[in-house]
C-alpha atoms as a PDB file:
ATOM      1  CA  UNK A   1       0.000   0.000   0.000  1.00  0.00           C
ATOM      2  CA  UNK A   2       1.692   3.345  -1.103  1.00  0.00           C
ATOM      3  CA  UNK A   3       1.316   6.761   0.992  1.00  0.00           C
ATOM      4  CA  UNK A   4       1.043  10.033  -0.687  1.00  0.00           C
ATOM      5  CA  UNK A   5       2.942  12.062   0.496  1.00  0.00           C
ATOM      6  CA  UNK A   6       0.212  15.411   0.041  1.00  0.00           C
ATOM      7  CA  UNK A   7       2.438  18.251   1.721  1.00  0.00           C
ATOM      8  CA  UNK A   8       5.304  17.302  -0.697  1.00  0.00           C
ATOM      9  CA  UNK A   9       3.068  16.924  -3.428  1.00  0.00           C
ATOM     10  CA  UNK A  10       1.470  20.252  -2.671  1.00  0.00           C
ATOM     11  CA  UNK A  11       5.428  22.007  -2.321  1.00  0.00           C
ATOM     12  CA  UNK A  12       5.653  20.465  -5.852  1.00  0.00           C
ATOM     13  CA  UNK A  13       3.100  22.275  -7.150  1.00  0.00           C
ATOM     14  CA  UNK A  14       3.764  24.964  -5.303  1.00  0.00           C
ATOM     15  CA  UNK A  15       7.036  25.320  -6.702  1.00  0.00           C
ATOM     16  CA  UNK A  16       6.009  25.242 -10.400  1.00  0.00           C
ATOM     17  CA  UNK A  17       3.348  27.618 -10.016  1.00  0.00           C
ATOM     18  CA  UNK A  18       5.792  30.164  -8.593  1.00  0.00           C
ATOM     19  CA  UNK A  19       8.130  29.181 -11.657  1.00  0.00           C
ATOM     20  CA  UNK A  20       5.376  29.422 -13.917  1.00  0.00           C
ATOM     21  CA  UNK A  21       4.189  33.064 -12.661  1.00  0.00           C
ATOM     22  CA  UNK A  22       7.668  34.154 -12.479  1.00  0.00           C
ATOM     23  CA  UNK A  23       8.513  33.563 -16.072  1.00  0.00           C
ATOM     24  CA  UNK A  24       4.857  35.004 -16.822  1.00  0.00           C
ATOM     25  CA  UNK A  25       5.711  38.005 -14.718  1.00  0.00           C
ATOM     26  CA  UNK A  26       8.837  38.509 -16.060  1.00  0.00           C
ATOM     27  CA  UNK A  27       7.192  38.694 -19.589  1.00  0.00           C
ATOM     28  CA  UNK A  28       4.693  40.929 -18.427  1.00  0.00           C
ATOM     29  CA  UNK A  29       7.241  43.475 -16.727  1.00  0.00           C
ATOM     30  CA  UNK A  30       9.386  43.292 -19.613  1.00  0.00           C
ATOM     31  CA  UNK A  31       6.367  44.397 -21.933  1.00  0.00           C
ATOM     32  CA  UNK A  32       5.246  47.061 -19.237  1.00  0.00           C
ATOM     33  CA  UNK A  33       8.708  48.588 -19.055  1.00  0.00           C
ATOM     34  CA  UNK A  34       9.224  48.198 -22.956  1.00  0.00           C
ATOM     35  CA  UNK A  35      11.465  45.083 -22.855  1.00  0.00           C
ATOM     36  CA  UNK A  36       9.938  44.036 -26.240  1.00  0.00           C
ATOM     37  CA  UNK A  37      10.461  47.668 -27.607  1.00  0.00           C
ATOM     38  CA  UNK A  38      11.449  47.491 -31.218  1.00  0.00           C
ATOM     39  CA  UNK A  39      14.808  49.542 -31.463  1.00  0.00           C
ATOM     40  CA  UNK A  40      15.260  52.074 -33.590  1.00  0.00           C
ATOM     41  CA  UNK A  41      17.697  51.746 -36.828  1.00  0.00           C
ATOM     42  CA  UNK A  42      20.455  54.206 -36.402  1.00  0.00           C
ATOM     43  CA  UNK A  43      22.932  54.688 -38.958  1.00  0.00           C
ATOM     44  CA  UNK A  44      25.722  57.679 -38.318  1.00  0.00           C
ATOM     45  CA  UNK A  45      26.704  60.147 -40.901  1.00  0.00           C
ATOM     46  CA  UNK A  46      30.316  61.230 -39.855  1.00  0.00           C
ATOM     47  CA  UNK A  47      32.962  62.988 -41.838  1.00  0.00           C
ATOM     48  CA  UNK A  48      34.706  66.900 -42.045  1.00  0.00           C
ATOM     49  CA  UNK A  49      32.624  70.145 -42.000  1.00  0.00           C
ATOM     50  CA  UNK A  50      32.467  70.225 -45.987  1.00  0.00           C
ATOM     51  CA  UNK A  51      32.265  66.938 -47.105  1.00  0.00           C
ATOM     52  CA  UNK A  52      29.057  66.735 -48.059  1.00  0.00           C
ATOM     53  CA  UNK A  53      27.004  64.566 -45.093  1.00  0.00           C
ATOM     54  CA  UNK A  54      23.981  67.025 -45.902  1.00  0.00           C
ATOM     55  CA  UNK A  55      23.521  66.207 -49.469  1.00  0.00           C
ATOM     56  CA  UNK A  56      23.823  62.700 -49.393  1.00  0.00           C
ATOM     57  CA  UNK A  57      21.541  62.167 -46.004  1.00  0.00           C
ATOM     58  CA  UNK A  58      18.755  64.254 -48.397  1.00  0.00           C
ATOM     59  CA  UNK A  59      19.129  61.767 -51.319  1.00  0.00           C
ATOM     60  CA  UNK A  60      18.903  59.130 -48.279  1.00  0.00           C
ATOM     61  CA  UNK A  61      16.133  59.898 -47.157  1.00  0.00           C
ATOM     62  CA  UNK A  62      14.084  60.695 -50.408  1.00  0.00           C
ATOM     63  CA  UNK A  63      15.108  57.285 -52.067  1.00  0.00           C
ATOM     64  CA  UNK A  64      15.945  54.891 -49.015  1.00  0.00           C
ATOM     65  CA  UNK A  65      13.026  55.895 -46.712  1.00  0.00           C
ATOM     66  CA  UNK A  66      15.089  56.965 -43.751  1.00  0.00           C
ATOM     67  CA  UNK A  67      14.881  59.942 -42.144  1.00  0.00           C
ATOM     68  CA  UNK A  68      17.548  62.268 -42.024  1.00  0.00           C
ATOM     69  CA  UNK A  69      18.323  64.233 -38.323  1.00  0.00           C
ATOM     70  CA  UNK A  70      21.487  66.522 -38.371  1.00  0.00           C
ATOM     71  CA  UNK A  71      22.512  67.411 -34.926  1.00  0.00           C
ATOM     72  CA  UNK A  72      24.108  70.678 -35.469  1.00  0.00           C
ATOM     73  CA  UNK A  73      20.324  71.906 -37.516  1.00  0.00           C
ATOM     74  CA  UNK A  74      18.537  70.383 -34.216  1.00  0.00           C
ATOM     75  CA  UNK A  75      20.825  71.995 -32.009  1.00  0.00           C
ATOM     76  CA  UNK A  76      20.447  75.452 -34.224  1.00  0.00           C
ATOM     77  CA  UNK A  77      16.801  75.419 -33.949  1.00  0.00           C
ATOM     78  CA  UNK A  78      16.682  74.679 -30.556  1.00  0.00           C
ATOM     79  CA  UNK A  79      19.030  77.907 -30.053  1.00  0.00           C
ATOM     80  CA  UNK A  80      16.655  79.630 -31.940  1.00  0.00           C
ATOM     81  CA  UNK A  81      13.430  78.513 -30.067  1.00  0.00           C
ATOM     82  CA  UNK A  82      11.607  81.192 -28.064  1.00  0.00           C
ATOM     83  CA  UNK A  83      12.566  80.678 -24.234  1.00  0.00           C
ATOM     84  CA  UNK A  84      15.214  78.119 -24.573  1.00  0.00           C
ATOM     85  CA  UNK A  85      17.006  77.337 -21.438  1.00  0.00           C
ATOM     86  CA  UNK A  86      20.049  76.331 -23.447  1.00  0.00           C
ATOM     87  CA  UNK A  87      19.662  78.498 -26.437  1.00  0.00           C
ATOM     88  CA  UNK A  88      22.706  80.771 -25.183  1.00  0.00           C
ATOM     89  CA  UNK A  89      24.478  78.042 -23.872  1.00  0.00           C
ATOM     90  CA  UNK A  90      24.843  76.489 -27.737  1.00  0.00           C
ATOM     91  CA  UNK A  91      24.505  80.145 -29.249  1.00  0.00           C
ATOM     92  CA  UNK A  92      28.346  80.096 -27.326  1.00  0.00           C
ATOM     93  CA  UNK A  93      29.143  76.510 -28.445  1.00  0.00           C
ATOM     94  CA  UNK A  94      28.489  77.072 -32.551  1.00  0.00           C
ATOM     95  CA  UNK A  95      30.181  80.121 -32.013  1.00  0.00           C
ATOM     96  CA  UNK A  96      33.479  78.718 -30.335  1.00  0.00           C
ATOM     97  CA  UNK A  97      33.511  75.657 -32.895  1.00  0.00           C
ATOM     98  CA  UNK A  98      33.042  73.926 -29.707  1.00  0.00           C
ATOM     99  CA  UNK A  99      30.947  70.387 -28.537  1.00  0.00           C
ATOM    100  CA  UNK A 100      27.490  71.402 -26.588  1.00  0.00           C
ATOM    101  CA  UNK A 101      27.026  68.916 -23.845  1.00  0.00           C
ATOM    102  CA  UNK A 102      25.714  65.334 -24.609  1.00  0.00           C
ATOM    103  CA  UNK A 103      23.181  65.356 -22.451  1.00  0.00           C
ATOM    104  CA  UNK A 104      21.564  67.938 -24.426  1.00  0.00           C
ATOM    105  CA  UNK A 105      21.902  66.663 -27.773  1.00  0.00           C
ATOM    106  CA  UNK A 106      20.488  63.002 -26.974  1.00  0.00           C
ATOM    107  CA  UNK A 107      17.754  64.548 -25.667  1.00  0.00           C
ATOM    108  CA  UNK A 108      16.740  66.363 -28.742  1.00  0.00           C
ATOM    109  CA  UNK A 109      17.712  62.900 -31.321  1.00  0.00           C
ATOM    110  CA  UNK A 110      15.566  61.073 -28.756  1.00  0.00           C
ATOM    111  CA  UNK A 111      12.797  63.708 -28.618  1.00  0.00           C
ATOM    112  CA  UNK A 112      13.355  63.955 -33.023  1.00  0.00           C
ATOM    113  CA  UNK A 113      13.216  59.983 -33.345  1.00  0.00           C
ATOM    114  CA  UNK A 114      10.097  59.784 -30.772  1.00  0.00           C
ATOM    115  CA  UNK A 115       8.183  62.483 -32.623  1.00  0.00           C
ATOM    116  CA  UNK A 116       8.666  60.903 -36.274  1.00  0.00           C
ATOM    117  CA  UNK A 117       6.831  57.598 -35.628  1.00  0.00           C
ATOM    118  CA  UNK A 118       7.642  54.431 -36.229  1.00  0.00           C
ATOM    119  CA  UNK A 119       6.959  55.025 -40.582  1.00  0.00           C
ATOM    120  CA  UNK A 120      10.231  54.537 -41.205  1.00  0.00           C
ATOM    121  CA  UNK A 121      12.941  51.974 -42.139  1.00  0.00           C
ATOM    122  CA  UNK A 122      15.767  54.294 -39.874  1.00  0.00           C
ATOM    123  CA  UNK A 123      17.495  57.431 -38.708  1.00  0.00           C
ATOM    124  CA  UNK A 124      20.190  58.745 -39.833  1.00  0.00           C
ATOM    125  CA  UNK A 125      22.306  60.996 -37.475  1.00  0.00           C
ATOM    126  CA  UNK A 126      24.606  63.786 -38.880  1.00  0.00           C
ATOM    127  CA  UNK A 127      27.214  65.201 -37.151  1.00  0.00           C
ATOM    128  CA  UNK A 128      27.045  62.992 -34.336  1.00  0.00           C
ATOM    129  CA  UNK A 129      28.773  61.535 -32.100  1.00  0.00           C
ATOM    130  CA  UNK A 130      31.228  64.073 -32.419  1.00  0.00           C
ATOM    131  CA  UNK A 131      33.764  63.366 -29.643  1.00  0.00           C
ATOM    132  CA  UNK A 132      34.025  60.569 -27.016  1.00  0.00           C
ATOM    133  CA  UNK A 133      31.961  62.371 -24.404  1.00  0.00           C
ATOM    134  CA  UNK A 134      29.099  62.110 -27.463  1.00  0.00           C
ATOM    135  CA  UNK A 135      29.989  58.889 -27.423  1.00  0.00           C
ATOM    136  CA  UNK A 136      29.784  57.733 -23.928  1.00  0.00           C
ATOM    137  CA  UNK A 137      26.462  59.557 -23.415  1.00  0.00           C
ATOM    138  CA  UNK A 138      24.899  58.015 -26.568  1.00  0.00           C
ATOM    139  CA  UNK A 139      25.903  54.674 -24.935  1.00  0.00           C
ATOM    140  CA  UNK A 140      24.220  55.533 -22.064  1.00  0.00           C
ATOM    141  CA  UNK A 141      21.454  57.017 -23.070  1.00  0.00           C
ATOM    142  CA  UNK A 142      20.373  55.166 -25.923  1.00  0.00           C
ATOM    143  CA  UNK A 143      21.628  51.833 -26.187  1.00  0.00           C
ATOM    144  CA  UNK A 144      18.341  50.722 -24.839  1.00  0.00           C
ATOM    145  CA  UNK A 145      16.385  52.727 -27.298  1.00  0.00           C
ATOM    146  CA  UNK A 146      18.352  52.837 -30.649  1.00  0.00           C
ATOM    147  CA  UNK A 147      21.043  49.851 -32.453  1.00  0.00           C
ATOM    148  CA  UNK A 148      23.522  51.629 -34.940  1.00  0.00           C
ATOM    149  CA  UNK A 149      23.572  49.283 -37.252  1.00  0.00           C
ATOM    150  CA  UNK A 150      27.420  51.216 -39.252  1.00  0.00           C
ATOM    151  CA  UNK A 151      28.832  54.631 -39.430  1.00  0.00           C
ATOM    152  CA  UNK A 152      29.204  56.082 -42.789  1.00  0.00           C
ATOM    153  CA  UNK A 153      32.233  57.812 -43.164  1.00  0.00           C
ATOM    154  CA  UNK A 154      32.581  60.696 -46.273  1.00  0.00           C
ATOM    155  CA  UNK A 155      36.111  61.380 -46.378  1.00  0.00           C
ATOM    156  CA  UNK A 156      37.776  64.771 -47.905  1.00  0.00           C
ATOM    157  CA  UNK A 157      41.247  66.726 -47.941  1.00  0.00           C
ATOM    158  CA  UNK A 158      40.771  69.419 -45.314  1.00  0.00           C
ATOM    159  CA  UNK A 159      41.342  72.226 -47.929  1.00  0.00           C
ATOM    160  CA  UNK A 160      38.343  70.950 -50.145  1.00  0.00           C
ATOM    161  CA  UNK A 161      36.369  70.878 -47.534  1.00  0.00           C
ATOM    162  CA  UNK A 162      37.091  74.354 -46.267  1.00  0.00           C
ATOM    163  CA  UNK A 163      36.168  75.451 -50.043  1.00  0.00           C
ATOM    164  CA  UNK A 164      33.237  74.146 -49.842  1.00  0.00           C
ATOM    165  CA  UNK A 165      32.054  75.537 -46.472  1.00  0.00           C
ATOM    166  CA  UNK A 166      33.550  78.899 -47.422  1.00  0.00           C
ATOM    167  CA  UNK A 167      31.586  78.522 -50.786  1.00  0.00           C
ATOM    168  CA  UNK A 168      28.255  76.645 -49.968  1.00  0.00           C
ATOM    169  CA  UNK A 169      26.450  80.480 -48.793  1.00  0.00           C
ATOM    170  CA  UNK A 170      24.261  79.161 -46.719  1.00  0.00           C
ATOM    171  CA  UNK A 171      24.346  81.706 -44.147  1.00  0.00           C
ATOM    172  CA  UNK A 172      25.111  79.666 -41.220  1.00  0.00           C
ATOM    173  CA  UNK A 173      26.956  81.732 -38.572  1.00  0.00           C
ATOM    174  CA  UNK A 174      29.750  79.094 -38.063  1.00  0.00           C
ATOM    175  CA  UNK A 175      30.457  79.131 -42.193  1.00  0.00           C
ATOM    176  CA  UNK A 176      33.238  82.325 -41.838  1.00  0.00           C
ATOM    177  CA  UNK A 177      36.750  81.457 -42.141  1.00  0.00           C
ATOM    178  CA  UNK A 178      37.578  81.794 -38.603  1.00  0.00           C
ATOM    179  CA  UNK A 179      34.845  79.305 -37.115  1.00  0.00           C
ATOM    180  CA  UNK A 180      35.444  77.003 -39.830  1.00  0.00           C
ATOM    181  CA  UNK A 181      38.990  76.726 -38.709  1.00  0.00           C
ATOM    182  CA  UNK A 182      37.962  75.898 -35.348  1.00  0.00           C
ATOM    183  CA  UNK A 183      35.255  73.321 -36.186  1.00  0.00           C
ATOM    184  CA  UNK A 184      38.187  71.654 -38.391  1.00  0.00           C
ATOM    185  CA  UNK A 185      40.658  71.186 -35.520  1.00  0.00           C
ATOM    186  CA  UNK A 186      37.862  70.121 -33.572  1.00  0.00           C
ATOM    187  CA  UNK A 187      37.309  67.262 -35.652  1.00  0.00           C
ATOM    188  CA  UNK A 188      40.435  66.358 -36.218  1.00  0.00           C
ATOM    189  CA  UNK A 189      41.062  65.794 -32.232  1.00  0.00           C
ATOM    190  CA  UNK A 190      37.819  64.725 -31.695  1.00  0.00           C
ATOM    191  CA  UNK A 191      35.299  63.440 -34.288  1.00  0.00           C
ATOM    192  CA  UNK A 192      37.937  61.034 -36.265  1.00  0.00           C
ATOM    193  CA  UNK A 193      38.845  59.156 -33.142  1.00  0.00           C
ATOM    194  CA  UNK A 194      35.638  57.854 -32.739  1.00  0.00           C
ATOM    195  CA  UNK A 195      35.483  57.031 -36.400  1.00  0.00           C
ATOM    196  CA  UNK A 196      38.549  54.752 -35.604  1.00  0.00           C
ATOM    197  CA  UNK A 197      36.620  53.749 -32.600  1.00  0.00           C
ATOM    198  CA  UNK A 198      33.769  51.835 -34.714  1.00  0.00           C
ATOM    199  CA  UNK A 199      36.348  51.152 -37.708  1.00  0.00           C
ATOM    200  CA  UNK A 200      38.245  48.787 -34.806  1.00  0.00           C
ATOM    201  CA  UNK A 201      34.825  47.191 -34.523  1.00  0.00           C
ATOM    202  CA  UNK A 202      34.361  46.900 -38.209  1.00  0.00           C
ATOM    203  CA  UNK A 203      31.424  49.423 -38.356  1.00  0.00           C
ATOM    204  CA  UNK A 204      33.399  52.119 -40.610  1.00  0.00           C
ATOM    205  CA  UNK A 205      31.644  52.049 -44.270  1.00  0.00           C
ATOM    206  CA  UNK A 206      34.051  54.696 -45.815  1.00  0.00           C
ATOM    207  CA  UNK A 207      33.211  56.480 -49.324  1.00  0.00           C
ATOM    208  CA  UNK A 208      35.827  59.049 -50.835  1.00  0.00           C
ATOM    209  CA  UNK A 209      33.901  62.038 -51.171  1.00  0.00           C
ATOM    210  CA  UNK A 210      37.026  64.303 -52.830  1.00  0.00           C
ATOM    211  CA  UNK A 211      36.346  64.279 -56.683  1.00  0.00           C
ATOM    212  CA  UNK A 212      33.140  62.499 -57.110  1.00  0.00           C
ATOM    213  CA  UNK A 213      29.713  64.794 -57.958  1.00  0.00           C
ATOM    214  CA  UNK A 214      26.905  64.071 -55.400  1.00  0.00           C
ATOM    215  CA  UNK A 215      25.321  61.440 -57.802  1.00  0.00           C
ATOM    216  CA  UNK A 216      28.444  59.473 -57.955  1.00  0.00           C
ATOM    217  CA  UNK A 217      28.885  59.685 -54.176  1.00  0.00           C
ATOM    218  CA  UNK A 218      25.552  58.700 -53.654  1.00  0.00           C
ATOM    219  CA  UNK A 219      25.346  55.556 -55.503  1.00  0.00           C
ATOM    220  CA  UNK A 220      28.489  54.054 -53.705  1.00  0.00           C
ATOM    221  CA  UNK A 221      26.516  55.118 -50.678  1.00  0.00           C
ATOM    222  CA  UNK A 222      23.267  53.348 -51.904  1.00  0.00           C
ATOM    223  CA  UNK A 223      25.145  50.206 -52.384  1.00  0.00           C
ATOM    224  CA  UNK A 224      26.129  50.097 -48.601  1.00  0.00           C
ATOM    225  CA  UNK A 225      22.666  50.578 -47.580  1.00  0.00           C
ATOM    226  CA  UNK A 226      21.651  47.785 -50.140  1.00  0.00           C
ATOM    227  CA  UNK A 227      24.299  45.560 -48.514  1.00  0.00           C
ATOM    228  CA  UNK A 228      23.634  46.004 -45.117  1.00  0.00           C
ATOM    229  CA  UNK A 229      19.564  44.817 -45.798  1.00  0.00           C
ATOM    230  CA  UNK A 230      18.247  48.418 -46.386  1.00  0.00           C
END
């Protein structure tokens, strides 16, 4: 004659009911905090004042369905909105040639990529990250939010790319000889460093941007979209 053990039997079943809810209430957390969040596509746009990141994020973003956010015209408009707590702060910054503080430009991608939706394949981010402390605070920040998927690199001379800055007229106050000079060192000591950064990580997709016309650029840069499943 066999006796059941019932309190054993009844810790057994305890025990995989509290497994059971667990996992279930792990799920359900997850969703409630936005675990199963779908991250959004980020490709950056890096290269030297000049070398033509502007143009090709346009074509980009007409043909490829991405949409195109430049940091420095995000950080410009904010500067320019009425009662701006930083607007002199980065009025100072474009000025100087110098980096505003990360913590304000994530927060205006973040607050960009949130108010476009989710109708559309990507984003792609010009001018940024531009130094390590960009890069550190985008890691921070958004890693939970946001997979870059590769940077694309247009590469220039220096002097063609002052040219073109000096001859684009596009009114910008940071486009006068002086400022340009500045925003040049600054991405030389800055900005390429963390293009080496993600080219040690084989993320760098670089396109010579010197002699080509913006069509030519652009359809070595369509090909790397095309390649990477965009």
């Amino acid at each position: 004659m066999y006796s059941l053990n019932f309190s054993s039997i009844a810790s057994s079943n305890f025990r995989h009911f509290c497994l059971g809810f667990s996992t279930i209430g792990k799920r359900f957390i997850q969703k409630m905090s936005g675990g199963d969040k779908k991250l959004y596509n980020v490709v950056f746009v890096l290269g030297p004042p000049g070398s033509g990141k502007g143009t090709q994020c346009s074509k980009i973003q007409d043909n490829l369905g991405f949409v195109h956010l430049s940091a420095g015209d995000l950080l410009r408009a904010e500067r320019q909105r009425k009662g701006s707590e930083f607007g002199e702060l980065i009025e100072e910054h474009i000025r100087n040639g110098t980096i505003v503080p990360v913590e304000i430009t994530c927060k205006l991608l973040e607050n960009a990529m949130f108010a476009s939706g989710d109708n559309t394949r990507g984003f792609l981010i010009d001018g940024f990250p531009r130094n390590r402390d960009n890069l550190d605070g985008w890691q921070k920040e958004m890693n939970d939010k946001a997979k870059v998927h590769f940077v694309l690199y247009l590469s220039a001379p220096i002097d063609v790319c002052v040219q073109r800055c000096l001859q684009r007229g596009q009114g910008r106050s940071d486009d006068n000889e002086e400022s340009i000079k500045k925003r040049i060192v600054t991405y030389n000591e800055h900005t390429f460093p963390i293009i080496q950064y993600y080219d040690e990580l084989n993320m760098v997709r670089e396109i010579k941007a010197e002699t080509k016309t913006p069509e030519e650029v652009y359809s070595e840069v369509e090909a790397v979209f095309k390649n990477a499943g965009f």
